[in-house]
N, C-alpha and C. Protein backbone atom coordinates (compact mmCIF):
# COMPACT_ATOMS: atom_id res chain seq x y z
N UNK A 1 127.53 108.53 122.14
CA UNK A 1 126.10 108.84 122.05
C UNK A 1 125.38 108.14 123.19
N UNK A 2 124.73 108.96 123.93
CA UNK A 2 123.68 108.58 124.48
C UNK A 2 122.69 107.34 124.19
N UNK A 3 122.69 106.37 125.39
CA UNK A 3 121.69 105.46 124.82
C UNK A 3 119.90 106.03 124.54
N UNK A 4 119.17 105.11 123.65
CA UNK A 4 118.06 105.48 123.94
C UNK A 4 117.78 107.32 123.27
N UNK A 5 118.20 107.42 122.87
CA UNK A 5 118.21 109.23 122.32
C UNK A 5 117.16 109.18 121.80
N UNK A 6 116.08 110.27 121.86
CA UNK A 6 114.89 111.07 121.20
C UNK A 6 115.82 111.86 120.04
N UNK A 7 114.87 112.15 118.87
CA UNK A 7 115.25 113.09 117.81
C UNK A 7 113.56 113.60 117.29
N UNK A 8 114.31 114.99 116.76
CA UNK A 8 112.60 115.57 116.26
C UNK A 8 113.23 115.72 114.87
N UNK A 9 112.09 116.36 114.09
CA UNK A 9 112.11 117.19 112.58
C UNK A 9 111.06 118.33 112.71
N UNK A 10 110.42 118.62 112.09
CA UNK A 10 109.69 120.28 112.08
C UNK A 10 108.22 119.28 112.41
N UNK A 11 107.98 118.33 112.00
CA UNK A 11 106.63 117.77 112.57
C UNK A 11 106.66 116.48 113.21
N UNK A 12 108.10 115.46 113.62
CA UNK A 12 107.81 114.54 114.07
C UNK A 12 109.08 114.49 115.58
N UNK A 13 108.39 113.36 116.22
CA UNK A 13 109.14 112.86 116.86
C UNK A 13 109.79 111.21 117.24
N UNK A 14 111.05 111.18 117.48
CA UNK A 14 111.09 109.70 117.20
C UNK A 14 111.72 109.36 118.32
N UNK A 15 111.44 108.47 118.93
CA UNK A 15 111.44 107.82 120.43
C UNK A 15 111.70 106.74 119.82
N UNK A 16 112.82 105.55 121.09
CA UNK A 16 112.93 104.31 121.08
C UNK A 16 111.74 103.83 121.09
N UNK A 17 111.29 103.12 120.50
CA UNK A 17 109.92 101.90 120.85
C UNK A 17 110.14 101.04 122.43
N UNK A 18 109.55 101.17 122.94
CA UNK A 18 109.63 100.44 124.11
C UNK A 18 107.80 99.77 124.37
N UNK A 19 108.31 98.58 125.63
CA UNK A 19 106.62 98.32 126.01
C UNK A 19 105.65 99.06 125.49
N UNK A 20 105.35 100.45 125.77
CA UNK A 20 104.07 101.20 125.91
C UNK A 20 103.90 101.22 124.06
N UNK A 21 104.49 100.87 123.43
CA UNK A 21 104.27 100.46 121.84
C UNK A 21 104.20 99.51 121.72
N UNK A 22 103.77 98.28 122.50
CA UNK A 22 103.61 96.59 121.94
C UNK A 22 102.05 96.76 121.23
N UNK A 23 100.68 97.16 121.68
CA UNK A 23 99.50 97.18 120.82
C UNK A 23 100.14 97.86 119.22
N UNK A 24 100.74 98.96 119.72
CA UNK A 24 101.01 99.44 118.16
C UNK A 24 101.56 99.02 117.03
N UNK A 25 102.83 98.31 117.62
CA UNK A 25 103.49 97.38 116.99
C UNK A 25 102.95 96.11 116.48
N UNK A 26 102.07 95.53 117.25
CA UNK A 26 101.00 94.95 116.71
C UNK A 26 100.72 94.86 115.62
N UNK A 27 100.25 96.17 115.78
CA UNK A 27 99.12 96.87 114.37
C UNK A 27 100.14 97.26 112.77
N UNK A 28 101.16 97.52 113.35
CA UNK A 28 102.02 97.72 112.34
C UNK A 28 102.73 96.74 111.74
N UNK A 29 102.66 95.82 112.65
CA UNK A 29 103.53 94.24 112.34
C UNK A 29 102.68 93.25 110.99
N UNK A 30 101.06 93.71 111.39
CA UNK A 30 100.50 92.83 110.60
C UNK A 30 99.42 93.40 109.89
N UNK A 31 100.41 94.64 109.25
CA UNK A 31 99.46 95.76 108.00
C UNK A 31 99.99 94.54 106.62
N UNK A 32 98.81 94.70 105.62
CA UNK A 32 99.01 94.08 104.04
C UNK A 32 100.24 94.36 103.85
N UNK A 33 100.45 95.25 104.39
CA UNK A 33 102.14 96.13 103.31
C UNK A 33 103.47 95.03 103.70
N UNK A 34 102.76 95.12 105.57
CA UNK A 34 104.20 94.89 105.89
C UNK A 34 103.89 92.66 105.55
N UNK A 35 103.38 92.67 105.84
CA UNK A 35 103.21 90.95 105.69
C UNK A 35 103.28 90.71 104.29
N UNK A 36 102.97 91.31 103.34
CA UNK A 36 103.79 91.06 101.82
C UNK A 36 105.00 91.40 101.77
N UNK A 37 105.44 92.49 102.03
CA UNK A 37 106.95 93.00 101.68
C UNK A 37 107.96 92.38 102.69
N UNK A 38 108.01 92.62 103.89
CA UNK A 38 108.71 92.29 104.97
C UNK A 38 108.38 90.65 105.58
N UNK A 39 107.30 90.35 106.00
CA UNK A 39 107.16 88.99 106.22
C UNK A 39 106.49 89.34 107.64
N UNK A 40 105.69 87.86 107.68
CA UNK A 40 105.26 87.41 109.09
C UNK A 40 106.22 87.25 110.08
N UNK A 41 106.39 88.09 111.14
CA UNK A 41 107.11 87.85 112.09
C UNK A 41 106.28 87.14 113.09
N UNK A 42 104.88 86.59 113.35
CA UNK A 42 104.87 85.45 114.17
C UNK A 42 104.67 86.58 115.54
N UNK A 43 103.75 88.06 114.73
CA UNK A 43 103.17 88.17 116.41
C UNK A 43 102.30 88.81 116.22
N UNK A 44 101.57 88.25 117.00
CA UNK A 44 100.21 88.00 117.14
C UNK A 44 99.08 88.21 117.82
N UNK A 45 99.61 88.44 119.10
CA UNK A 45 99.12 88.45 120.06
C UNK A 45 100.47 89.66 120.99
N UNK A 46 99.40 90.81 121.74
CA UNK A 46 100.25 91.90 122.49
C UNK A 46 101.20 91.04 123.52
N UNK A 47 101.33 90.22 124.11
CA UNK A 47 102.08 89.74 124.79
C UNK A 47 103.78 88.99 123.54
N UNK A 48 103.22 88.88 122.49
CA UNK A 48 103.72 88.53 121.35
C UNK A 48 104.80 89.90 120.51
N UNK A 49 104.04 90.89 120.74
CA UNK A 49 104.59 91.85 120.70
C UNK A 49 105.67 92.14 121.88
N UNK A 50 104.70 92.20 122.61
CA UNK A 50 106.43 92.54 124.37
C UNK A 50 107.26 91.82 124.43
N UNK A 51 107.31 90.62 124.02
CA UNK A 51 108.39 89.56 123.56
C UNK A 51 109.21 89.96 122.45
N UNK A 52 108.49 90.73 121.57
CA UNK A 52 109.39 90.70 120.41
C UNK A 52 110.51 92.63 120.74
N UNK A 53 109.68 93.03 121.27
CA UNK A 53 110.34 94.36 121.89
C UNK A 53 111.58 93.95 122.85
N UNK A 54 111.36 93.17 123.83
CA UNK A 54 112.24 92.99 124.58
C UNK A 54 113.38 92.10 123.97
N UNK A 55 113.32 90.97 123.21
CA UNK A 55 114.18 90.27 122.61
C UNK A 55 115.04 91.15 121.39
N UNK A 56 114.46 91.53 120.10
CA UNK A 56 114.63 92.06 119.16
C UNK A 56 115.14 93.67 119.14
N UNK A 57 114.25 94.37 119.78
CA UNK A 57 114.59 95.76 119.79
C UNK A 57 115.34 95.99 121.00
N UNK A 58 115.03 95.67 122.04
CA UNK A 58 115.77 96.50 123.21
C UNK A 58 117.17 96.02 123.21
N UNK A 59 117.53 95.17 122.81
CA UNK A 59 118.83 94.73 123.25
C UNK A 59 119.81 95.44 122.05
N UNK A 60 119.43 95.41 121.09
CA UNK A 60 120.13 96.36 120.00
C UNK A 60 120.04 98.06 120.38
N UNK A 61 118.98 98.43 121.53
CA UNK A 61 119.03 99.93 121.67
C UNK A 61 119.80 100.05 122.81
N UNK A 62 120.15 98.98 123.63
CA UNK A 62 120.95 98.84 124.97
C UNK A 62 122.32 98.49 124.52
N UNK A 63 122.79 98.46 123.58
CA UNK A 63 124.05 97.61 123.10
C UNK A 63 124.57 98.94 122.09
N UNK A 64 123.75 99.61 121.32
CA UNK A 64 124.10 100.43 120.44
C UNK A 64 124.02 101.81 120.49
N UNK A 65 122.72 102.14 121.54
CA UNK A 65 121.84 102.99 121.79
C UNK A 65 121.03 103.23 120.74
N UNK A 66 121.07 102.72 119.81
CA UNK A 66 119.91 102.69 118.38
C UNK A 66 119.60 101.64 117.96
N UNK A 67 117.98 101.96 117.36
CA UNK A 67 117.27 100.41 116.93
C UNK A 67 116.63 100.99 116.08
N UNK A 68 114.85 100.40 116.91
CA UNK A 68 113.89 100.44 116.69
C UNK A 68 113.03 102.50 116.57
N UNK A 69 112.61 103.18 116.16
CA UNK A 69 112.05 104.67 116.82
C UNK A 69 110.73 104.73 116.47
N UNK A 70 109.76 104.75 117.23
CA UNK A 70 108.38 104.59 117.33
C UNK A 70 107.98 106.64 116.27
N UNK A 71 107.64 106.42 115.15
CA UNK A 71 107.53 107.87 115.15
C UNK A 71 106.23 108.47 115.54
N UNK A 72 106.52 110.09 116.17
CA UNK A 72 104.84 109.97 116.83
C UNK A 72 104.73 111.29 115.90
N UNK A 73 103.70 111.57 115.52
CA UNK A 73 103.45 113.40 114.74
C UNK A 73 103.46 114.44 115.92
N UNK A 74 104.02 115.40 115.98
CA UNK A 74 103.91 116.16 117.30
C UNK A 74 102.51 117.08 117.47
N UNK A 75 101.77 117.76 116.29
CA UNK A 75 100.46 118.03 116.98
C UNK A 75 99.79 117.55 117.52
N UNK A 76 99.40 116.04 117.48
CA UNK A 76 98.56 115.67 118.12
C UNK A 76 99.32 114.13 118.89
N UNK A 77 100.01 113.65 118.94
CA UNK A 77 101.16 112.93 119.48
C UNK A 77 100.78 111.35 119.10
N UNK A 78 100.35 111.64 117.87
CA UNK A 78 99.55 109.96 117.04
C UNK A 78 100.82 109.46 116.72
N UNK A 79 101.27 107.95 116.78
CA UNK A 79 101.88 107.41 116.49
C UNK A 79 101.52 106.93 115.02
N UNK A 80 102.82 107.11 114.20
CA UNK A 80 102.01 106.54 112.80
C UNK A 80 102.92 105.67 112.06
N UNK A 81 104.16 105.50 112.98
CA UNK A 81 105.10 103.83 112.31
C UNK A 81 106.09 104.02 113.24
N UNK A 82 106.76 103.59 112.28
CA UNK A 82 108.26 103.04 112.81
C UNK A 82 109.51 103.56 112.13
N UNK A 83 110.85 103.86 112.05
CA UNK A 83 112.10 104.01 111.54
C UNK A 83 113.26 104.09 112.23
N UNK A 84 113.85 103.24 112.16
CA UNK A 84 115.24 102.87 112.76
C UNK A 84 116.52 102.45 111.94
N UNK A 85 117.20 102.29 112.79
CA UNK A 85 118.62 102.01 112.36
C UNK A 85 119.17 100.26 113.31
N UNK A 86 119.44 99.78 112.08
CA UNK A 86 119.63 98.32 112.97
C UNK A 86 121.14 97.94 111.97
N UNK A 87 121.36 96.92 113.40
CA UNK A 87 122.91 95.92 112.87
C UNK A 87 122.14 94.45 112.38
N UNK A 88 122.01 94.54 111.66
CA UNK A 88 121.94 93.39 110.85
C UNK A 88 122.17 92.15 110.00
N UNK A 89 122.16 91.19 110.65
CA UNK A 89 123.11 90.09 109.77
C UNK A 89 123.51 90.21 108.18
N UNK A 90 124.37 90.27 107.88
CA UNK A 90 124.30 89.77 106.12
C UNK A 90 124.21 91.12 105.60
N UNK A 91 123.92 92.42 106.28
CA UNK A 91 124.49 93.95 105.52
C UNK A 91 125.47 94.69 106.30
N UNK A 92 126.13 95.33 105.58
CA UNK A 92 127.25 96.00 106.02
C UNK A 92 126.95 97.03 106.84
N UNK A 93 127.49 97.63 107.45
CA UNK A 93 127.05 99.12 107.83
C UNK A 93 126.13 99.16 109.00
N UNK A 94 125.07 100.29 108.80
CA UNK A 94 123.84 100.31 109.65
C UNK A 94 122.82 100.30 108.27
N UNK A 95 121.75 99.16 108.73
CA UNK A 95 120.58 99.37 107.84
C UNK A 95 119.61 100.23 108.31
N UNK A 96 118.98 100.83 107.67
CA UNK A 96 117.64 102.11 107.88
C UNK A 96 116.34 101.04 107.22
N UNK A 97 115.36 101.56 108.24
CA UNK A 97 114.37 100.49 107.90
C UNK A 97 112.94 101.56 108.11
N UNK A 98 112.01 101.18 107.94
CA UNK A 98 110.98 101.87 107.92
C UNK A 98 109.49 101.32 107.96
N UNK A 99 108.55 101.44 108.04
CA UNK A 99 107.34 101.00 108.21
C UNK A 99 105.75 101.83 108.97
N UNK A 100 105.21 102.45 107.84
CA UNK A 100 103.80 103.15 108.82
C UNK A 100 102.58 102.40 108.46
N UNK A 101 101.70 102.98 108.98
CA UNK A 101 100.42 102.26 109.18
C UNK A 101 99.60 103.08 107.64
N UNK A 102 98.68 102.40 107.02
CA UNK A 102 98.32 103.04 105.37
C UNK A 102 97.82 104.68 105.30
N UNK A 103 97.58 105.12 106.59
CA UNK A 103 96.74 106.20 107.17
C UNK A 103 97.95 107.55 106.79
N UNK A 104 98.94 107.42 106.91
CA UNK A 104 100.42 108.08 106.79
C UNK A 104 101.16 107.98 106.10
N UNK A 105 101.21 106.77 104.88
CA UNK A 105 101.88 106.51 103.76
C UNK A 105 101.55 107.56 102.87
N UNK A 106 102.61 108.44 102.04
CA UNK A 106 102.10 109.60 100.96
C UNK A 106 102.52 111.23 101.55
N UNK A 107 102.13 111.05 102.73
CA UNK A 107 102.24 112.23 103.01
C UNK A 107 103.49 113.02 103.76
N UNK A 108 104.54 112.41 103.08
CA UNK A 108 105.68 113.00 103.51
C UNK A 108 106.43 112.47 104.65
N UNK A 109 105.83 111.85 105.68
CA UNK A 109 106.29 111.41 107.17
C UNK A 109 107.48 110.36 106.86
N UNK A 110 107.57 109.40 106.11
CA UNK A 110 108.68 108.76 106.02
C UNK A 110 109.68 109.41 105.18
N UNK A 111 109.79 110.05 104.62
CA UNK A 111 111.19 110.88 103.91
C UNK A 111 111.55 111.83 104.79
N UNK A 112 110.68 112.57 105.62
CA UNK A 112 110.92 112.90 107.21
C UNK A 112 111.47 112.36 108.38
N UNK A 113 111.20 111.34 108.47
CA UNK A 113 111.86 110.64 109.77
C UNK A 113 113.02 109.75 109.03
N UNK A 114 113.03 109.43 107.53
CA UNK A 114 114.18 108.95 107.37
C UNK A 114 115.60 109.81 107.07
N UNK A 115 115.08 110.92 106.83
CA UNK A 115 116.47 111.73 106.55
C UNK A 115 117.18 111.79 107.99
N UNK A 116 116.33 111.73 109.36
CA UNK A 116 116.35 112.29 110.37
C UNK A 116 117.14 110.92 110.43
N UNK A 117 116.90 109.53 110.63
CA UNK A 117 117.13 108.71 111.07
C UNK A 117 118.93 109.02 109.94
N UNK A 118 118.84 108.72 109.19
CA UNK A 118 120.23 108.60 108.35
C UNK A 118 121.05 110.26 108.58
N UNK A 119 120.41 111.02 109.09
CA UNK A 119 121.36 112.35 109.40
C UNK A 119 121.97 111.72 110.91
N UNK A 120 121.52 110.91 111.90
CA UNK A 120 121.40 110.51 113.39
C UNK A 120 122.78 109.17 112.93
N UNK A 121 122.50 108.32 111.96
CA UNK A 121 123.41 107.27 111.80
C UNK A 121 124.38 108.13 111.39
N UNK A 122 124.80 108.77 110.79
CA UNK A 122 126.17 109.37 110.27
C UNK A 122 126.84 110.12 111.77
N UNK A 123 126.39 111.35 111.51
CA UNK A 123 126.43 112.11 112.92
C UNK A 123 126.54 111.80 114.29
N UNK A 124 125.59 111.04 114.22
CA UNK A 124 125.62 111.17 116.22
C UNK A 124 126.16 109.48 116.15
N UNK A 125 126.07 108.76 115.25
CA UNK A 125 126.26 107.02 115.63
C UNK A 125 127.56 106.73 114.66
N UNK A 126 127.89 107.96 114.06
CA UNK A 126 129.43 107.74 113.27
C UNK A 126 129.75 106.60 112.45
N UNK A 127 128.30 106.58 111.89
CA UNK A 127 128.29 105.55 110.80
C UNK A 127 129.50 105.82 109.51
N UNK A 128 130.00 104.60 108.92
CA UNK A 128 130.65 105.04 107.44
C UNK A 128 130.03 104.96 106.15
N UNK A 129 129.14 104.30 106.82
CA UNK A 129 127.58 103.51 105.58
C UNK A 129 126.44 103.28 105.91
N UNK A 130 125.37 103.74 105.54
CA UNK A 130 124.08 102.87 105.59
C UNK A 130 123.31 102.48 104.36
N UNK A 131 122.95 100.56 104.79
CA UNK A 131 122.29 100.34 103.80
C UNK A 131 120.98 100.40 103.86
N UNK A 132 120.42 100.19 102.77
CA UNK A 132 119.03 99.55 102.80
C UNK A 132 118.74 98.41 102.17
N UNK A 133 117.55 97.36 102.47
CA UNK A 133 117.08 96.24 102.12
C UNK A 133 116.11 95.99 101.63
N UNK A 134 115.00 95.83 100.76
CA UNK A 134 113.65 95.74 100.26
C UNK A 134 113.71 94.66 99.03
N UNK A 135 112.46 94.10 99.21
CA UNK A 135 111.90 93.28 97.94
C UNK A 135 111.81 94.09 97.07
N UNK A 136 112.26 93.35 95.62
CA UNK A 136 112.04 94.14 94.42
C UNK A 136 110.58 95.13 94.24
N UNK A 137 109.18 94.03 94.34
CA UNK A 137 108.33 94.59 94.50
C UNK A 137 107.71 96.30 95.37
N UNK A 138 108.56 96.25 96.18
CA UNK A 138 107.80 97.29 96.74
C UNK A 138 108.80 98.64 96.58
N UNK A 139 108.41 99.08 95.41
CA UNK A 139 108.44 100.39 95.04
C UNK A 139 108.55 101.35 95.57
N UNK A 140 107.51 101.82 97.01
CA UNK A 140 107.53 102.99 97.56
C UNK A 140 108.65 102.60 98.39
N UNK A 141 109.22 101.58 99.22
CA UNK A 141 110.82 101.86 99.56
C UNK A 141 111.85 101.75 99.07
N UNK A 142 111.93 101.28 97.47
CA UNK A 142 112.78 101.60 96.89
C UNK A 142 113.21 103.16 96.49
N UNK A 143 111.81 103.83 96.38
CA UNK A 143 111.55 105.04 96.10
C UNK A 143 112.18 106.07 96.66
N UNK A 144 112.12 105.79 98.36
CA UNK A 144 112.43 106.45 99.22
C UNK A 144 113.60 106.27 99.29
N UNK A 145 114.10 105.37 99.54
CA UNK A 145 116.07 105.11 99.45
C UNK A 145 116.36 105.86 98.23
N UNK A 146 115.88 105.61 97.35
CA UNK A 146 116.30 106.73 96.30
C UNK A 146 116.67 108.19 96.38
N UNK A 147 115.45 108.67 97.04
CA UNK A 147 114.97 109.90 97.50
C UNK A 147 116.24 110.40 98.74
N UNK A 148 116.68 109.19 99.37
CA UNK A 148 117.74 109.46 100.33
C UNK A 148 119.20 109.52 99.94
N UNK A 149 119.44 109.49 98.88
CA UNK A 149 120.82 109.60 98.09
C UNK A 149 121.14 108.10 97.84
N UNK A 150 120.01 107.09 98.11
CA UNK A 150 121.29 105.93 97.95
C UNK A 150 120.89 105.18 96.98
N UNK A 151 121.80 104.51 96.37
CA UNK A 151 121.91 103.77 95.05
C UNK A 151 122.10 102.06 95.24
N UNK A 152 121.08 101.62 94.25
CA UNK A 152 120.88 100.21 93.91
C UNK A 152 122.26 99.97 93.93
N UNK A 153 122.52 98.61 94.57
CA UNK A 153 124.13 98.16 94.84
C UNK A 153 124.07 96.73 94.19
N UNK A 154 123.40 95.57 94.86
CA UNK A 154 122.97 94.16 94.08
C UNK A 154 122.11 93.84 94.76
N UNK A 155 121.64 92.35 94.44
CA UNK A 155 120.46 91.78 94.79
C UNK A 155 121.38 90.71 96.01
N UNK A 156 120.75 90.43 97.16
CA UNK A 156 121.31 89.75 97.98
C UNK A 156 120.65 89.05 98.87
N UNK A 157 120.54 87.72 99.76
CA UNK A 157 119.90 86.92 100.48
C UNK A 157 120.03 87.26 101.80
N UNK A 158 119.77 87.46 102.67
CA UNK A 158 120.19 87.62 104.28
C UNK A 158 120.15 86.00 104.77
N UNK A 159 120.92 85.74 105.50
CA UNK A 159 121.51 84.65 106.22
C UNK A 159 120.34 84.06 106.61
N UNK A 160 119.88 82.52 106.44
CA UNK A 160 118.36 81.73 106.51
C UNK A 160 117.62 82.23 106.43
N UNK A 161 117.29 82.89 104.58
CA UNK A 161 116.64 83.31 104.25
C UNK A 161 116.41 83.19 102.81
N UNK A 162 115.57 83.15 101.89
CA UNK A 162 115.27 82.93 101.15
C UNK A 162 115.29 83.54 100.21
N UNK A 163 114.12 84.61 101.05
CA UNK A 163 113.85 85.63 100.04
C UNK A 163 114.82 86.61 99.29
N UNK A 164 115.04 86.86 97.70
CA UNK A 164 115.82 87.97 97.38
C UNK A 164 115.59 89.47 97.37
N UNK A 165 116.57 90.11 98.08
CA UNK A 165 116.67 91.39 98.23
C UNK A 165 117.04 91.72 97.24
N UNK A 166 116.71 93.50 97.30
CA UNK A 166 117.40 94.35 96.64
C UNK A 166 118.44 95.12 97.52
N UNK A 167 119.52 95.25 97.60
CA UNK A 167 120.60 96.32 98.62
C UNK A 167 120.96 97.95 98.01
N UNK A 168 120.23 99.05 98.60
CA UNK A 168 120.51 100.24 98.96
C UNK A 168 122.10 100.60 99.61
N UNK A 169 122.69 101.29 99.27
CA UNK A 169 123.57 101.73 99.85
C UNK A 169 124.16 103.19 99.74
N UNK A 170 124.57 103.97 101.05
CA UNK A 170 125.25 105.71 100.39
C UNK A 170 126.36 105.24 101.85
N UNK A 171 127.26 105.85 100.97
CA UNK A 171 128.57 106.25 101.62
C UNK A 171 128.41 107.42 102.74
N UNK A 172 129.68 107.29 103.59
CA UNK A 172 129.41 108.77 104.59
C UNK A 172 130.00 110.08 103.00
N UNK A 173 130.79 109.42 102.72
CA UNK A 173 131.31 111.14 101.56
C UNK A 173 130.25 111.02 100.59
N UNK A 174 129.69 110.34 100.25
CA UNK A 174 128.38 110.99 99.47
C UNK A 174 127.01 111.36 100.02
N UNK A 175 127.23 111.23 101.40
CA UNK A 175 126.22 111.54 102.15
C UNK A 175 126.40 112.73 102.39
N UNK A 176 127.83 112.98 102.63
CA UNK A 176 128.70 114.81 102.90
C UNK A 176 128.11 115.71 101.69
N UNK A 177 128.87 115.16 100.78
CA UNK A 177 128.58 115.78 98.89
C UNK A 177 127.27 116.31 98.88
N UNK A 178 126.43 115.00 98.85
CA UNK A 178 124.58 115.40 99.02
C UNK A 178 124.26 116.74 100.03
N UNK A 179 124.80 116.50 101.33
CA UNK A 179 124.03 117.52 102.15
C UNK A 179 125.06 119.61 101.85
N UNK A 180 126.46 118.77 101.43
CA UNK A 180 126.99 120.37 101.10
C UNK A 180 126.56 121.08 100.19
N UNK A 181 125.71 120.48 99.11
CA UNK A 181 124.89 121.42 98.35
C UNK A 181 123.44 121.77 99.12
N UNK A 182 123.38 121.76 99.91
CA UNK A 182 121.78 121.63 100.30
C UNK A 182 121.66 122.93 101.19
């Protein structure tokens, strides 16, 4: 696979995040949602952001060709989060991760770009597994992993870390099973 790969769906598009997304990322880094559920990542400031792009994301999209994917809506080319695929300490597999701004939550865009993102990990990145990770609390991504075929596995800590997870997980053959009826 190609590093860096674009992917669409019938209304979105998903691009690596690079520089020209550090304001956005910003904005997405330090929504209520994501600073309760996910945590303070300590940026703060747009230069804070290009630091965290270049350290965090690019080197996992240069190493893997997948990370971080800035999603943009294609009528009008608004950026309205984030969904990727990352290697992650302390889960197996590839984790699928997700995050939009409150403006886009509801209306379909993340069960959109995540099927896209977990059809892209199997397929094109020859995944055998992807998990997912979320605090008990937050419901709407438990919801959605649901919604994606995958099933509550256990509760688990990620490596200097505290906080307890919940772990998502679907197999590549039940990912097969799921899509041959479809």
């Amino acid at each position: 696979m190609e590093p860096h790969h674009f992917f669409e769906t019938e209304r979105l598009i998903l691009r690596p995040t690079n520089l020209e997304d550090a304001s956005f990322l910003l904005k997405v880094l330090n929504t209520p949602k994501w600073l309760q559920f996910i945590g303070d990542r300590a940026v703060h400031t747009i230069e804070q952001a290009e630091e965290y792009i270049l350290t965090r994301i690019k080197p996992q999209q240069d190493r893997l060709g997948y990370s971080n994917f800035t999603v943009i809506r294609k009528e009008d080319q608004v950026k309205m989060g984030f969904c990727g695929l990352y290697d992650r300490e302390g889960v197996e597999g590839l984790d699928i991760g997700f995050a939009y701004l409150p403006a886009f939550e509801g209306k379909g865009y993340g069960t959109e770009a995540a099927k896209e993102m977990m059809r892209a990990g199997f397929e094109d990145f020859e995944a055998s597994e992807i998990s997912g990770i979320t605090v008990e609390e937050n419901i709407a991504s438990r919801k959605l992993m649901e919604k994606l075929g995958m099933g509550f596995q256990k509760r688990i800590n990620l490596p200097n870390d505290p906080v307890e997870l919940l772990l998502y997980y679907i197999s590549r053959k039940t990912y097969d099973d799921l899509h041959q009826k479809e």
